[in-house]
PDB file of N, CA and C in Angstrom:
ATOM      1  N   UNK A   1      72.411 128.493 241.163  1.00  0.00           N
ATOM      2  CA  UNK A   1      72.825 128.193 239.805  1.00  0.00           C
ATOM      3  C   UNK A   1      73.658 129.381 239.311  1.00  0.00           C
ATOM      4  N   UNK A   2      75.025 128.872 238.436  1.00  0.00           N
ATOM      5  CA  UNK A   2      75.749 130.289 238.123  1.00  0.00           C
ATOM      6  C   UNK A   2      74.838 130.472 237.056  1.00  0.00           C
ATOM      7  N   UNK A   3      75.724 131.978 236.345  1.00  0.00           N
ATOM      8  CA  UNK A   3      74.927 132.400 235.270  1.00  0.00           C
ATOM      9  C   UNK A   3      75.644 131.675 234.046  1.00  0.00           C
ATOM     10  N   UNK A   4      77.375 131.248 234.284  1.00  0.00           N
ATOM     11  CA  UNK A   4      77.503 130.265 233.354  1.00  0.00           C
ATOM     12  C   UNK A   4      76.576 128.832 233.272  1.00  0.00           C
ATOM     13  N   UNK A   5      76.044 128.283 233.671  1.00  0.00           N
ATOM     14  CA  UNK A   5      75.223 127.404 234.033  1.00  0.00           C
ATOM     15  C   UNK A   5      73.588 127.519 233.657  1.00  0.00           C
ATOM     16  N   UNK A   6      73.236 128.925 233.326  1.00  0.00           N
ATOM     17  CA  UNK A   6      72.025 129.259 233.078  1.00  0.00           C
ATOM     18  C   UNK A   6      71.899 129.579 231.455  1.00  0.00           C
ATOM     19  N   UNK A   7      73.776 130.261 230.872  1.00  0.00           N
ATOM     20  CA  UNK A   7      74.020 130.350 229.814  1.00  0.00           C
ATOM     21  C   UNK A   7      74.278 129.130 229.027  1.00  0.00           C
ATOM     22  N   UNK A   8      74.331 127.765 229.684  1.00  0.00           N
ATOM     23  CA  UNK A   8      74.378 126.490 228.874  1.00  0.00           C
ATOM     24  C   UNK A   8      72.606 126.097 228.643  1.00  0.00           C
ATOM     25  N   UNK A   9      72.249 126.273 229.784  1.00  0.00           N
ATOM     26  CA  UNK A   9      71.004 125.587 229.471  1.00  0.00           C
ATOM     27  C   UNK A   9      70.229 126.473 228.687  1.00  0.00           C
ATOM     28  N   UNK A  10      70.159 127.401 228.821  1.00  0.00           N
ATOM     29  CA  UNK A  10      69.662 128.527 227.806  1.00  0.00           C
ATOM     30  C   UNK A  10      70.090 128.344 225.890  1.00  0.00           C
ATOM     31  N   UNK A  11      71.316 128.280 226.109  1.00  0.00           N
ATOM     32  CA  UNK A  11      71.932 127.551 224.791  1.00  0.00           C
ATOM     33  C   UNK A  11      71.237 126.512 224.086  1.00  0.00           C
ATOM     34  N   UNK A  12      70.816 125.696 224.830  1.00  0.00           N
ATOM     35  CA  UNK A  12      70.860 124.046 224.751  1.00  0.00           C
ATOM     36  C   UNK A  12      69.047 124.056 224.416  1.00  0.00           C
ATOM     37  N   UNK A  13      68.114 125.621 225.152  1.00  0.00           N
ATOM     38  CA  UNK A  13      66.822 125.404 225.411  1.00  0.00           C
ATOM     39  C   UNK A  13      66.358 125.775 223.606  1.00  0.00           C
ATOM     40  N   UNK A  14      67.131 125.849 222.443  1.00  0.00           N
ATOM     41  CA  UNK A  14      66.737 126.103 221.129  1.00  0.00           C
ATOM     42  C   UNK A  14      66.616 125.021 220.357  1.00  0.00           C
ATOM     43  N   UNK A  15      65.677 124.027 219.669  1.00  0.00           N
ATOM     44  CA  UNK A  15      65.907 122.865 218.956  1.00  0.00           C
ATOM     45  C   UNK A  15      67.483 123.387 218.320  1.00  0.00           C
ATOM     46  N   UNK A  16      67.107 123.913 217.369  1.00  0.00           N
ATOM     47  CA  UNK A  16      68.588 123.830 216.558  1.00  0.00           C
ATOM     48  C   UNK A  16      69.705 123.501 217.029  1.00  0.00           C
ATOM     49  N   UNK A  17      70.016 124.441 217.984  1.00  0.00           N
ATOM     50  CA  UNK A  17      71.084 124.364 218.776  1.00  0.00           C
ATOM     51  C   UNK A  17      70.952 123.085 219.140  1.00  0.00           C
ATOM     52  N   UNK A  18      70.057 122.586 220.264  1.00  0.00           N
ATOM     53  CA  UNK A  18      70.100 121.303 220.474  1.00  0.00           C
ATOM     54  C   UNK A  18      70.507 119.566 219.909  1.00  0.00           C
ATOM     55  N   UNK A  19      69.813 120.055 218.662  1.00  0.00           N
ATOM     56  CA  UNK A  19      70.186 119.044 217.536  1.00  0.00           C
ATOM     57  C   UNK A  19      71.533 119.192 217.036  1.00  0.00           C
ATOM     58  N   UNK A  20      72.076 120.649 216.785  1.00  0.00           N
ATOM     59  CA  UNK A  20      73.738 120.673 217.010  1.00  0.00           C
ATOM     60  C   UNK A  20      74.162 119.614 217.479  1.00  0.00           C
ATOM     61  N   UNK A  21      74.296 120.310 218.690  1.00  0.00           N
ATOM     62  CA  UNK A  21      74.809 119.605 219.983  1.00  0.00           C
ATOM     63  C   UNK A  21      74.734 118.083 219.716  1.00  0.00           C
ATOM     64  N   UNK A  22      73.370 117.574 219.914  1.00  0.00           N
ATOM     65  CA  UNK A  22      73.388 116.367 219.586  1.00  0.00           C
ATOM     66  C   UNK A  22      74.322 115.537 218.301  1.00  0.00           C
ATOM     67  N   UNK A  23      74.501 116.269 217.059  1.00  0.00           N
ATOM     68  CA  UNK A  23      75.090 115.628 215.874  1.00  0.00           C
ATOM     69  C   UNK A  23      76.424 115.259 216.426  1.00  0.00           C
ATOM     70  N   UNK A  24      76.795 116.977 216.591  1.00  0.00           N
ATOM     71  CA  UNK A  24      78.047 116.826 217.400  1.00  0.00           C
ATOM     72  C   UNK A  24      79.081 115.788 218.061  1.00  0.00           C
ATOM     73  N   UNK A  25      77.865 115.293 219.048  1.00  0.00           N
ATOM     74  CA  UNK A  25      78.182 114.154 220.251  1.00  0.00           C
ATOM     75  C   UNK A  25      78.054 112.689 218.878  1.00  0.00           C
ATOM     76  N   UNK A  26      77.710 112.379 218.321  1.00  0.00           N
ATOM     77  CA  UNK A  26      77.571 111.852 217.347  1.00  0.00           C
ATOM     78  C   UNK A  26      78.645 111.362 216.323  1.00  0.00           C
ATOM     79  N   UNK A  27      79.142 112.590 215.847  1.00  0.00           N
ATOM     80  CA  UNK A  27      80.298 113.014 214.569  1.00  0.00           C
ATOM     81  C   UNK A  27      80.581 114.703 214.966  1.00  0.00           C
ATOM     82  N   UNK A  28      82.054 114.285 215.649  1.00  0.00           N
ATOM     83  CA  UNK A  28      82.957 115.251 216.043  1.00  0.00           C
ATOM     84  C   UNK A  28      83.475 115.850 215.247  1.00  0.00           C
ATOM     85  N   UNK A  29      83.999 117.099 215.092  1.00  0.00           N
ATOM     86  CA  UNK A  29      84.903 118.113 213.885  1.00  0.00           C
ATOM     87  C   UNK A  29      84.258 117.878 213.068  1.00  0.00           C
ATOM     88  N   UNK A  30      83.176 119.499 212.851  1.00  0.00           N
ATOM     89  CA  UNK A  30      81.908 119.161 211.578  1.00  0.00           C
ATOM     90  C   UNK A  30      82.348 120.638 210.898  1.00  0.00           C
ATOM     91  N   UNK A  31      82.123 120.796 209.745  1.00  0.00           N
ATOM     92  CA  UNK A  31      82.261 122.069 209.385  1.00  0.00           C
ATOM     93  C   UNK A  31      80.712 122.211 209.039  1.00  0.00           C
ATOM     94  N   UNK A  32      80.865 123.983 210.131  1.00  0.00           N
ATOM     95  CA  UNK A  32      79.618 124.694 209.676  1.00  0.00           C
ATOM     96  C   UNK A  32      78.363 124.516 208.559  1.00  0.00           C
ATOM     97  N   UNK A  33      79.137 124.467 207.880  1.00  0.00           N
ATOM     98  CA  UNK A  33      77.865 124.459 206.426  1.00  0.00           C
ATOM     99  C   UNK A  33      77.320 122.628 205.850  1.00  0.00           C
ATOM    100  N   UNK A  34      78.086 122.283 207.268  1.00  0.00           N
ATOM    101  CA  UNK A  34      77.146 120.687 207.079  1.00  0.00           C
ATOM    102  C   UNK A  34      76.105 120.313 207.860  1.00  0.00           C
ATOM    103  N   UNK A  35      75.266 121.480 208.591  1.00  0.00           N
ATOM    104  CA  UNK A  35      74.661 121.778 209.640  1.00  0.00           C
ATOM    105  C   UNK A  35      73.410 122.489 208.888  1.00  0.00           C
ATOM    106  N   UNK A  36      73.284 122.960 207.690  1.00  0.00           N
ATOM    107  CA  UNK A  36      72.251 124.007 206.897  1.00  0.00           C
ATOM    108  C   UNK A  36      71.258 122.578 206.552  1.00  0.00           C
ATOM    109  N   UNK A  37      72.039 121.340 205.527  1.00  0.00           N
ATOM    110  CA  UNK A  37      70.836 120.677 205.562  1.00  0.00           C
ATOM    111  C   UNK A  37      70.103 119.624 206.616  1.00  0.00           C
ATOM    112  N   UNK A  38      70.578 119.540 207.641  1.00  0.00           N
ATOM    113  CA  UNK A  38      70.198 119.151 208.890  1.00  0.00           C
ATOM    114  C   UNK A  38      69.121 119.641 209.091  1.00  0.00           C
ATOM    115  N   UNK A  39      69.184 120.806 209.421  1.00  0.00           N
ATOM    116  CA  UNK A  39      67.847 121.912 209.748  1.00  0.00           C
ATOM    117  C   UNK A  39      67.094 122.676 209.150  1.00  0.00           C
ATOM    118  N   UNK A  40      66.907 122.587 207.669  1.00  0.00           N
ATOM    119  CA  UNK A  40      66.746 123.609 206.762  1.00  0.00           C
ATOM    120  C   UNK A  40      67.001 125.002 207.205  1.00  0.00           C
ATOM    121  N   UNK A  41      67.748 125.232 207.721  1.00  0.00           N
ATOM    122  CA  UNK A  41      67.927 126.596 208.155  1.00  0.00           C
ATOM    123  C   UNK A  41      69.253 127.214 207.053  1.00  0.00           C
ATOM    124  N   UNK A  42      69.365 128.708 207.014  1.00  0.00           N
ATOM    125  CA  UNK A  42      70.517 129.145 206.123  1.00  0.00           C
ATOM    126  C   UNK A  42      71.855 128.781 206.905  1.00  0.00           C
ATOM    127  N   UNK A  43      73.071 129.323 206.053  1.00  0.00           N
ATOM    128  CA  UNK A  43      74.063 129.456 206.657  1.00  0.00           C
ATOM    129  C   UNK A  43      74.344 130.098 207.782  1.00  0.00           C
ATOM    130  N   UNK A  44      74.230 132.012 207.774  1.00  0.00           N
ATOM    131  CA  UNK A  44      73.731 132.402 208.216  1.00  0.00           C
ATOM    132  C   UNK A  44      73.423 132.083 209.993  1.00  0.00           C
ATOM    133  N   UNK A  45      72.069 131.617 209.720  1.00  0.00           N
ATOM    134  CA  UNK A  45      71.248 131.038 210.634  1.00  0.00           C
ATOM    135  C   UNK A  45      72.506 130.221 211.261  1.00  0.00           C
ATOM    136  N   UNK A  46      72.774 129.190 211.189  1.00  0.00           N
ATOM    137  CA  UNK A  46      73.631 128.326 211.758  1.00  0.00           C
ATOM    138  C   UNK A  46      74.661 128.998 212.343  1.00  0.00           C
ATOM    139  N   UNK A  47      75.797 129.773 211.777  1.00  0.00           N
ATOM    140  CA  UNK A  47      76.431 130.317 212.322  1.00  0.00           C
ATOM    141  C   UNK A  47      76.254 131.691 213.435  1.00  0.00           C
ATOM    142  N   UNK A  48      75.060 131.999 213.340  1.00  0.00           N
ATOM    143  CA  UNK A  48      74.574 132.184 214.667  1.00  0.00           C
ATOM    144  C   UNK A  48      74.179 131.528 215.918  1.00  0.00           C
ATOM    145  N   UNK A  49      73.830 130.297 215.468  1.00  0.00           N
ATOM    146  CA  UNK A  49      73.632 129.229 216.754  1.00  0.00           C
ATOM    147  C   UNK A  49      74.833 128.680 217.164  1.00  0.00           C
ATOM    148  N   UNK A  50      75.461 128.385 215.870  1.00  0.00           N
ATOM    149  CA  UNK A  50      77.124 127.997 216.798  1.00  0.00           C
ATOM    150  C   UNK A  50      77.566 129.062 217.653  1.00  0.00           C
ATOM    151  N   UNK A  51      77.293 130.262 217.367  1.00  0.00           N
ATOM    152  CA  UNK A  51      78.239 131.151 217.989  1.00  0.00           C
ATOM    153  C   UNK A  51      77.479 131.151 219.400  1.00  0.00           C
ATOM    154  N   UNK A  52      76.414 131.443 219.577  1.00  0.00           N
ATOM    155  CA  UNK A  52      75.690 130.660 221.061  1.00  0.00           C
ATOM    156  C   UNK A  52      76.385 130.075 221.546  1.00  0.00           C
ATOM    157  N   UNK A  53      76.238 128.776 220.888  1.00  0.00           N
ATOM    158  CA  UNK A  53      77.060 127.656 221.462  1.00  0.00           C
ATOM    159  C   UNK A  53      78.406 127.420 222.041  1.00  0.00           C
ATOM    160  N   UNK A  54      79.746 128.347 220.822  1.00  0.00           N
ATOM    161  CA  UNK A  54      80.810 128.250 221.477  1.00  0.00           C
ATOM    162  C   UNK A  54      80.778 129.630 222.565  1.00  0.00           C
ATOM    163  N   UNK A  55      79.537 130.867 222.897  1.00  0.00           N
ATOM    164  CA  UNK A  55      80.211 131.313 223.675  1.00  0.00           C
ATOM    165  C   UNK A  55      79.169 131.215 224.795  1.00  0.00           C
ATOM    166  N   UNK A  56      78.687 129.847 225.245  1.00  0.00           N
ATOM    167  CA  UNK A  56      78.071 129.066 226.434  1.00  0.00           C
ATOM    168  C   UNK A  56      79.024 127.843 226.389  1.00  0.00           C
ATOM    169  N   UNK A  57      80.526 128.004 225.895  1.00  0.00           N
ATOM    170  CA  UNK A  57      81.038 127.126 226.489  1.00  0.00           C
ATOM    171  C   UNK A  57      81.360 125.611 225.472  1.00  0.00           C
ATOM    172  N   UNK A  58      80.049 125.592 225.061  1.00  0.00           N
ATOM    173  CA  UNK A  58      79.452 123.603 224.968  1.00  0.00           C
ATOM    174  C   UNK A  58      80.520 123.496 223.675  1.00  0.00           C
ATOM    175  N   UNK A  59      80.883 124.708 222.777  1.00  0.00           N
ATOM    176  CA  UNK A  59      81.580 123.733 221.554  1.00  0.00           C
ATOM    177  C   UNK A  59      83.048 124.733 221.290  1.00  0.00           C
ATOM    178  N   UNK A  60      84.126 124.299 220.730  1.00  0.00           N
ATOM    179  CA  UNK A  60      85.152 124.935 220.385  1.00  0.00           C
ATOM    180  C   UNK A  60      85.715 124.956 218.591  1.00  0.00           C
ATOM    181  N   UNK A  61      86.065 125.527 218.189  1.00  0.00           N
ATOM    182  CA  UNK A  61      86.419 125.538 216.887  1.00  0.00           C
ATOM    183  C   UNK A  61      87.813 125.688 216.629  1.00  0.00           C
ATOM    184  N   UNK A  62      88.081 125.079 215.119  1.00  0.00           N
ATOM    185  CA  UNK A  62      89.433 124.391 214.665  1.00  0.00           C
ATOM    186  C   UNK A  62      89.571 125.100 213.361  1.00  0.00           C
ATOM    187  N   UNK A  63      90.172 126.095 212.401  1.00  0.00           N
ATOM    188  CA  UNK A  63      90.147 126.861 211.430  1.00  0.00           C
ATOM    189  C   UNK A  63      91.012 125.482 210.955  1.00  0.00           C
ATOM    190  N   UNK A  64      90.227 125.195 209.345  1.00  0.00           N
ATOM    191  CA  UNK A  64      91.072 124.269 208.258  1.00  0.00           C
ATOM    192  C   UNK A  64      90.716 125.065 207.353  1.00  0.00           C
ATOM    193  N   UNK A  65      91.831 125.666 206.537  1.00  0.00           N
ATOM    194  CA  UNK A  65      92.410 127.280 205.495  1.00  0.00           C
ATOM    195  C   UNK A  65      90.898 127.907 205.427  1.00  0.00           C
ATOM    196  N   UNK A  66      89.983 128.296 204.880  1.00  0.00           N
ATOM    197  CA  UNK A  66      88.793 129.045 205.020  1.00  0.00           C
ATOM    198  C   UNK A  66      87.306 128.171 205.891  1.00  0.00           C
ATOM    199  N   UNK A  67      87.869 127.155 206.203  1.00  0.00           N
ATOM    200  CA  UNK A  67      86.799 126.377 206.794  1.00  0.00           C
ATOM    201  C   UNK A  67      86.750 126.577 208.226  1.00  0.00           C
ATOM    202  N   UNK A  68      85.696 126.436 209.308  1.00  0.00           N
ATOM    203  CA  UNK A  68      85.660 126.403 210.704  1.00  0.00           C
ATOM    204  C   UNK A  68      85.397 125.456 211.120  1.00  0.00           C
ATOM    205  N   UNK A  69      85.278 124.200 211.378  1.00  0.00           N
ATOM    206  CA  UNK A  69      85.291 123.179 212.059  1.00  0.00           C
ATOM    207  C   UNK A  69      85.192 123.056 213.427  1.00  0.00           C
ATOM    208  N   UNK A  70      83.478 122.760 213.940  1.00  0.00           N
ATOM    209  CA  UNK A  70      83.454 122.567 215.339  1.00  0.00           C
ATOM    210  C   UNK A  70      83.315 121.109 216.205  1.00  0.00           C
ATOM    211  N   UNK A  71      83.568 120.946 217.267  1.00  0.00           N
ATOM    212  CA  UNK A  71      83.455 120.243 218.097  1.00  0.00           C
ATOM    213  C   UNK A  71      83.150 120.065 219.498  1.00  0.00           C
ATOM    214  N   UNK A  72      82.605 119.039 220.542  1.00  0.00           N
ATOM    215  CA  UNK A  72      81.625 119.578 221.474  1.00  0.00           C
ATOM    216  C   UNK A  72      83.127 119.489 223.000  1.00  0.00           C
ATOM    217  N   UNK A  73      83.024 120.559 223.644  1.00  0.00           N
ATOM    218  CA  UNK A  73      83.744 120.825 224.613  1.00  0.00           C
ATOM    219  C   UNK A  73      82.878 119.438 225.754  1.00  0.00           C
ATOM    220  N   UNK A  74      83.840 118.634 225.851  1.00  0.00           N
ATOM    221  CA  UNK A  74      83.623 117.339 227.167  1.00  0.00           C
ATOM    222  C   UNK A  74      83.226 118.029 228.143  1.00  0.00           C
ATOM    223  N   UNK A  75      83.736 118.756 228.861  1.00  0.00           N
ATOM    224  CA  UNK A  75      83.462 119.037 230.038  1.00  0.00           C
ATOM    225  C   UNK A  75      83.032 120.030 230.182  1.00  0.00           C
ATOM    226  N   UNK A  76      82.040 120.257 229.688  1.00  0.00           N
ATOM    227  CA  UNK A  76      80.824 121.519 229.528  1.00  0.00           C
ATOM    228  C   UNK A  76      79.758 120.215 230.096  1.00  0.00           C
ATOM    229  N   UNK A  77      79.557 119.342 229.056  1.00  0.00           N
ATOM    230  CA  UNK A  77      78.586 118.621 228.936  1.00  0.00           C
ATOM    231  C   UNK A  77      78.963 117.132 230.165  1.00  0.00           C
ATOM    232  N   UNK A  78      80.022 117.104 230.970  1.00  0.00           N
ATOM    233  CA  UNK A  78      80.000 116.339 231.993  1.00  0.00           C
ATOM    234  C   UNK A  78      79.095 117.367 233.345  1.00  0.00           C
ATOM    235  N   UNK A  79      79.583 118.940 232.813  1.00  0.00           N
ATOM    236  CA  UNK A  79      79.119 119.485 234.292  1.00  0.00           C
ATOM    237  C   UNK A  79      78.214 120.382 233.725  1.00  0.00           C
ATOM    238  N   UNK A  80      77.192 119.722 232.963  1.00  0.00           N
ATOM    239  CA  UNK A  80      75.803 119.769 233.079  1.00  0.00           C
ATOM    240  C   UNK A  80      75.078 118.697 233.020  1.00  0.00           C
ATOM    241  N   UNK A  81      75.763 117.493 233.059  1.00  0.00           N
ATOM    242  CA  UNK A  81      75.380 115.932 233.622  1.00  0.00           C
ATOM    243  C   UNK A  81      74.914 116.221 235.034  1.00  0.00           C
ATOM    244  N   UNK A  82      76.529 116.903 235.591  1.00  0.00           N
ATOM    245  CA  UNK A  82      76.358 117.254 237.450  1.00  0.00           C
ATOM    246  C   UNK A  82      75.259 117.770 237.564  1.00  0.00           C
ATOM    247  N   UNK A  83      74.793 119.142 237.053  1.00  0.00           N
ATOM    248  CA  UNK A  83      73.596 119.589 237.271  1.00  0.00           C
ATOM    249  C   UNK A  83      72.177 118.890 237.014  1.00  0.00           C
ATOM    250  N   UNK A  84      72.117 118.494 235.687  1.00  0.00           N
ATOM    251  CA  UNK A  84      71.256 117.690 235.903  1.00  0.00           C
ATOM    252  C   UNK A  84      70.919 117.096 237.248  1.00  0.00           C
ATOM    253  N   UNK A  85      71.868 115.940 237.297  1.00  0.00           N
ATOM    254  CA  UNK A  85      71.458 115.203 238.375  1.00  0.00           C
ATOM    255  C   UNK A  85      71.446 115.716 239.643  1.00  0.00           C
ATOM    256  N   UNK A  86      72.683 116.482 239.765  1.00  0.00           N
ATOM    257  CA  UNK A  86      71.642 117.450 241.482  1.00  0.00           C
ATOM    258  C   UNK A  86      70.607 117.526 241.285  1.00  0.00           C
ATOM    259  N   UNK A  87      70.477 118.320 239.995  1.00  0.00           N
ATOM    260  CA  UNK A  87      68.407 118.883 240.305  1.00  0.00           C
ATOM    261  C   UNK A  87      67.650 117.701 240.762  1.00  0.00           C
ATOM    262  N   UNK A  88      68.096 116.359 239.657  1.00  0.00           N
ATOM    263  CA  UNK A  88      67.131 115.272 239.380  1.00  0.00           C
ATOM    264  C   UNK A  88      67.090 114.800 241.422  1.00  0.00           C
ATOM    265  N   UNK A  89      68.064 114.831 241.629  1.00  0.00           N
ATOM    266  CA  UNK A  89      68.340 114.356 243.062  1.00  0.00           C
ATOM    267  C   UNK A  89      67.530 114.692 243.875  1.00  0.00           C
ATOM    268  N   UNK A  90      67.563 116.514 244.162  1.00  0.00           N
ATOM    269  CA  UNK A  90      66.855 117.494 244.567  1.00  0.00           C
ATOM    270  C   UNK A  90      65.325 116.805 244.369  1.00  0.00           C
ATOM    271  N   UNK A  91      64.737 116.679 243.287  1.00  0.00           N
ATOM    272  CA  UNK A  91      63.641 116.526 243.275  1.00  0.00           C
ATOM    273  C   UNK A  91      63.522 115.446 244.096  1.00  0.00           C
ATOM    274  N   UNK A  92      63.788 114.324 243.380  1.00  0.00           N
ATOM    275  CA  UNK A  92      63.281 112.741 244.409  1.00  0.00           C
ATOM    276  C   UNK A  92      63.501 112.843 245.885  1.00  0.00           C
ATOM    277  N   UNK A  93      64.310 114.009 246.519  1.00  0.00           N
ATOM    278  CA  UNK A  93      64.109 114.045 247.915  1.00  0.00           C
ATOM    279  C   UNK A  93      63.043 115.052 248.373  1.00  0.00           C
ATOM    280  N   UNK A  94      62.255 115.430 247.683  1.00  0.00           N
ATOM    281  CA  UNK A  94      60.647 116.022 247.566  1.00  0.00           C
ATOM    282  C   UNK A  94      59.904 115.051 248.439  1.00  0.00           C
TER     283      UNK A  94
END
């Protein structure tokens, strides 16, 4: 396993983050501070988990005049589909 690969799932292993992620895949190009009442968490808070997030890859950001606007990088999350399913593979040939 790379360590980029250990840095997604690691990302991904925080509810918050996770539920990100998930909205994300959901409703694309979100700005930051629509993410605080999701989770009761602060601003703050959030923009620390995004920043996880975009630097494991999974999301990229779009500046609209003082706003940040993120969205989930496709092919982060196709090639940790791949992984997944190797592992899942791996196992059932147990």
């Amino acid at each position: 396993m790379s360590d980029r690969e250990i840095d997604v799932l690691r990302a991904l292993a925080h509810p918050v983050r996770l539920g990100i992620v998930r909205r994300l895949a959901a409703e694309p190009d979100i700005c930051a501070c629509d993410f605080t009442d999701d989770f009761a968490v602060s601003q703050p808070t959030v923009s620390a988990h995004l920043k996880v997030l975009r630097e494991a890859g999974l999301v990229t950001t779009r500046r609209e005049g003082t706003t940040v606007c993120y969205s989930l990088v496709p092919e982060s999350l196709t090639d940790l589909a791949g992984l997944l399913g190797g592992l899942a593979r791996g196992l059932s040939v147990r």
